[in-house]
C-alpha atoms as a PDB file:
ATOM      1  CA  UNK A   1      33.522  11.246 -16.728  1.00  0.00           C
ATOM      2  CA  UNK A   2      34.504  14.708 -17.820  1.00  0.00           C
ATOM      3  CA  UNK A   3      37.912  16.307 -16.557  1.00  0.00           C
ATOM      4  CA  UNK A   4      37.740  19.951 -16.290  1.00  0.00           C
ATOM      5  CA  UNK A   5      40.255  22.871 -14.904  1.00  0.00           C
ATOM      6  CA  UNK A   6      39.282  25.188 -12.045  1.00  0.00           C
ATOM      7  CA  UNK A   7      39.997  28.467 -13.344  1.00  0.00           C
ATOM      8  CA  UNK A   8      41.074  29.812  -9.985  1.00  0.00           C
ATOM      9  CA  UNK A   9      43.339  26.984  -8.857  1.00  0.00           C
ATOM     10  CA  UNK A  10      43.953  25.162 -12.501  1.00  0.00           C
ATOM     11  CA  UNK A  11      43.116  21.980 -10.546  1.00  0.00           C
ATOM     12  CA  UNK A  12      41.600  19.366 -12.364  1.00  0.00           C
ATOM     13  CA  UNK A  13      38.766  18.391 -11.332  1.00  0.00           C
ATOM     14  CA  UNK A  14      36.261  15.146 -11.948  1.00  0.00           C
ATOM     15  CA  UNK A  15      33.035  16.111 -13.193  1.00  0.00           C
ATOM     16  CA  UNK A  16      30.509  13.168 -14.152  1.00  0.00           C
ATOM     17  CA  UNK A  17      27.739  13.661 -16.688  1.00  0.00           C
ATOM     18  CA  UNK A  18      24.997  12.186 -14.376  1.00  0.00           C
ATOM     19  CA  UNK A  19      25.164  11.020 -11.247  1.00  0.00           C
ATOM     20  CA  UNK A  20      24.322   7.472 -10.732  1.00  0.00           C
ATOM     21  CA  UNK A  21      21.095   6.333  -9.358  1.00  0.00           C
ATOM     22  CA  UNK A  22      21.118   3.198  -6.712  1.00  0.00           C
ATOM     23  CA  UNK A  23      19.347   0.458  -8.019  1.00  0.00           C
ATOM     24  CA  UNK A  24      17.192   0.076  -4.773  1.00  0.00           C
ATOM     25  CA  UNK A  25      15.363   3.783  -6.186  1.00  0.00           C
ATOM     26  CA  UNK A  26      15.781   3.139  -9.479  1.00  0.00           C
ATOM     27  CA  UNK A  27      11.568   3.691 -10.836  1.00  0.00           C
ATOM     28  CA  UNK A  28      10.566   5.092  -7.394  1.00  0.00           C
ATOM     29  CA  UNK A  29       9.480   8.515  -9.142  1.00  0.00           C
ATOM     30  CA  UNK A  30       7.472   6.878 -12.206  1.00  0.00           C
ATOM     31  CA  UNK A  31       5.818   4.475  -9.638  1.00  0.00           C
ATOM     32  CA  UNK A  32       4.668   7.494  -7.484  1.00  0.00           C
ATOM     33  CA  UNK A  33       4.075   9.578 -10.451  1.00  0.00           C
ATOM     34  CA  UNK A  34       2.094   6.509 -11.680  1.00  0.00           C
ATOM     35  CA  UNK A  35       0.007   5.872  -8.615  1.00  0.00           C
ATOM     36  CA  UNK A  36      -0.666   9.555  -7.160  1.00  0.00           C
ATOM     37  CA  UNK A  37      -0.586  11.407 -10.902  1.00  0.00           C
ATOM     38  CA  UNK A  38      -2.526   8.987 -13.119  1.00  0.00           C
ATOM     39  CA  UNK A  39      -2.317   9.944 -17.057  1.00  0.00           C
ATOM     40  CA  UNK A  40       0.796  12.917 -16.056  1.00  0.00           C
ATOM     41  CA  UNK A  41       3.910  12.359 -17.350  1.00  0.00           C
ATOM     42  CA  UNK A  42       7.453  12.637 -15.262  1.00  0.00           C
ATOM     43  CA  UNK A  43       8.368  15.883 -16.027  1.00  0.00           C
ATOM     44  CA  UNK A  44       4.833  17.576 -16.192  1.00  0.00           C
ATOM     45  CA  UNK A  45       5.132  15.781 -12.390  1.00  0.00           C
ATOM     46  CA  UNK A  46       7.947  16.811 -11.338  1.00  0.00           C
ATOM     47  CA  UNK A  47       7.172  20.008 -12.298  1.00  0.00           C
ATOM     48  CA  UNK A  48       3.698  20.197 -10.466  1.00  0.00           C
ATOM     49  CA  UNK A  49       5.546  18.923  -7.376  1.00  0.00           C
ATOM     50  CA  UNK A  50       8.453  21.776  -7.166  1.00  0.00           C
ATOM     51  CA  UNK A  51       5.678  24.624  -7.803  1.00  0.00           C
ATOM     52  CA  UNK A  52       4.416  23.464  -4.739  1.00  0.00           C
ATOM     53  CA  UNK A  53       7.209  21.715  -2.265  1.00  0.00           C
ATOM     54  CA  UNK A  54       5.444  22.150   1.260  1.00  0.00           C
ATOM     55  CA  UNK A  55       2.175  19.968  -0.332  1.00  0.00           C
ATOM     56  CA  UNK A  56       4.815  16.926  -0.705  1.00  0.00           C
ATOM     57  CA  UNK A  57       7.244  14.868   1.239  1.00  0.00           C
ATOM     58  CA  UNK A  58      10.498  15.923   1.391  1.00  0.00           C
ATOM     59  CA  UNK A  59      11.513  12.300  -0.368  1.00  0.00           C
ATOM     60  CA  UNK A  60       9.009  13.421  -3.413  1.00  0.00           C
ATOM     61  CA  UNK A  61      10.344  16.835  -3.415  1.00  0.00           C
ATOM     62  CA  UNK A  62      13.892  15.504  -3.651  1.00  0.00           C
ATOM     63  CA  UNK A  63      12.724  12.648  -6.600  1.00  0.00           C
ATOM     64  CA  UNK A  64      11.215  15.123  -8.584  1.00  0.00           C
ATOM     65  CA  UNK A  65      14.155  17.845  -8.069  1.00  0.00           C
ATOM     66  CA  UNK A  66      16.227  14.432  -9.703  1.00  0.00           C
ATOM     67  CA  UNK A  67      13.876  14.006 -12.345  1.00  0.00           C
ATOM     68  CA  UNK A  68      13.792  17.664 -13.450  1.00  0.00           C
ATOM     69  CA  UNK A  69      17.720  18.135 -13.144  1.00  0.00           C
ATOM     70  CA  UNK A  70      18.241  14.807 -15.122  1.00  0.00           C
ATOM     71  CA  UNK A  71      15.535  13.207 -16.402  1.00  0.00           C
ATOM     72  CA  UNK A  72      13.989  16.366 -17.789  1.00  0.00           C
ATOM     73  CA  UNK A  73      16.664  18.721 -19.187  1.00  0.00           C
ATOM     74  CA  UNK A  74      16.659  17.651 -22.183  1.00  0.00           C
ATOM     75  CA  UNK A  75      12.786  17.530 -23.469  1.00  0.00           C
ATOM     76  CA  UNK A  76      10.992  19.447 -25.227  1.00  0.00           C
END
C-alpha cells in the first residue's frame, strides 16, 4: 500500500498498487480468452474487445478493461 498527500487538502490518502482480484474470478478472462480467442494472447484480447465494447458483454468488457489496466501495463 502506498500513502500519498492530496495536494489540495494535504490529506493522506491510501493508494494500493493493484487492486485485489476475488478468488471466485480469478482466470475468468484467460478461460474466455482461451475458449472464444483460440491462439490470442490476454492483452492482444483485451485489446480486440475494448475496440469494440457493444460486440461483448458488459462482464467481458469489464474483464478485459481489468486486464488492460493491470495485467497489461506493463508489456511490451
Amino acid at each position: 500500500m502506498i500513502l500519498t498527500k492530496r495536494k489540495d487538502k494535504n490529506k493522506v490518502m491510501a493508494k494500493e498498487e493493484f487492486p485485489e482480484i476475488d478468488k471466485k474470478n480469478e482466470g475468468k478472462f484467460t478461460a474466455w480468452v482461451e475458449k472464444n480467442m483460440p491462439g490470442v494472447d490476454n492483452c492482444k484480447a483485451a485489446n480486440k474487445v475494448m475496440r469494440s465494447k457493444k460486440k461483448y458483454s458488459s462482464g467481458v468488457v469489464k474483464m478485459a478493461n481489468y486486464a488492460k489496466n493491470f495485467g497489461c501495463k506493463n508489456k511490451k
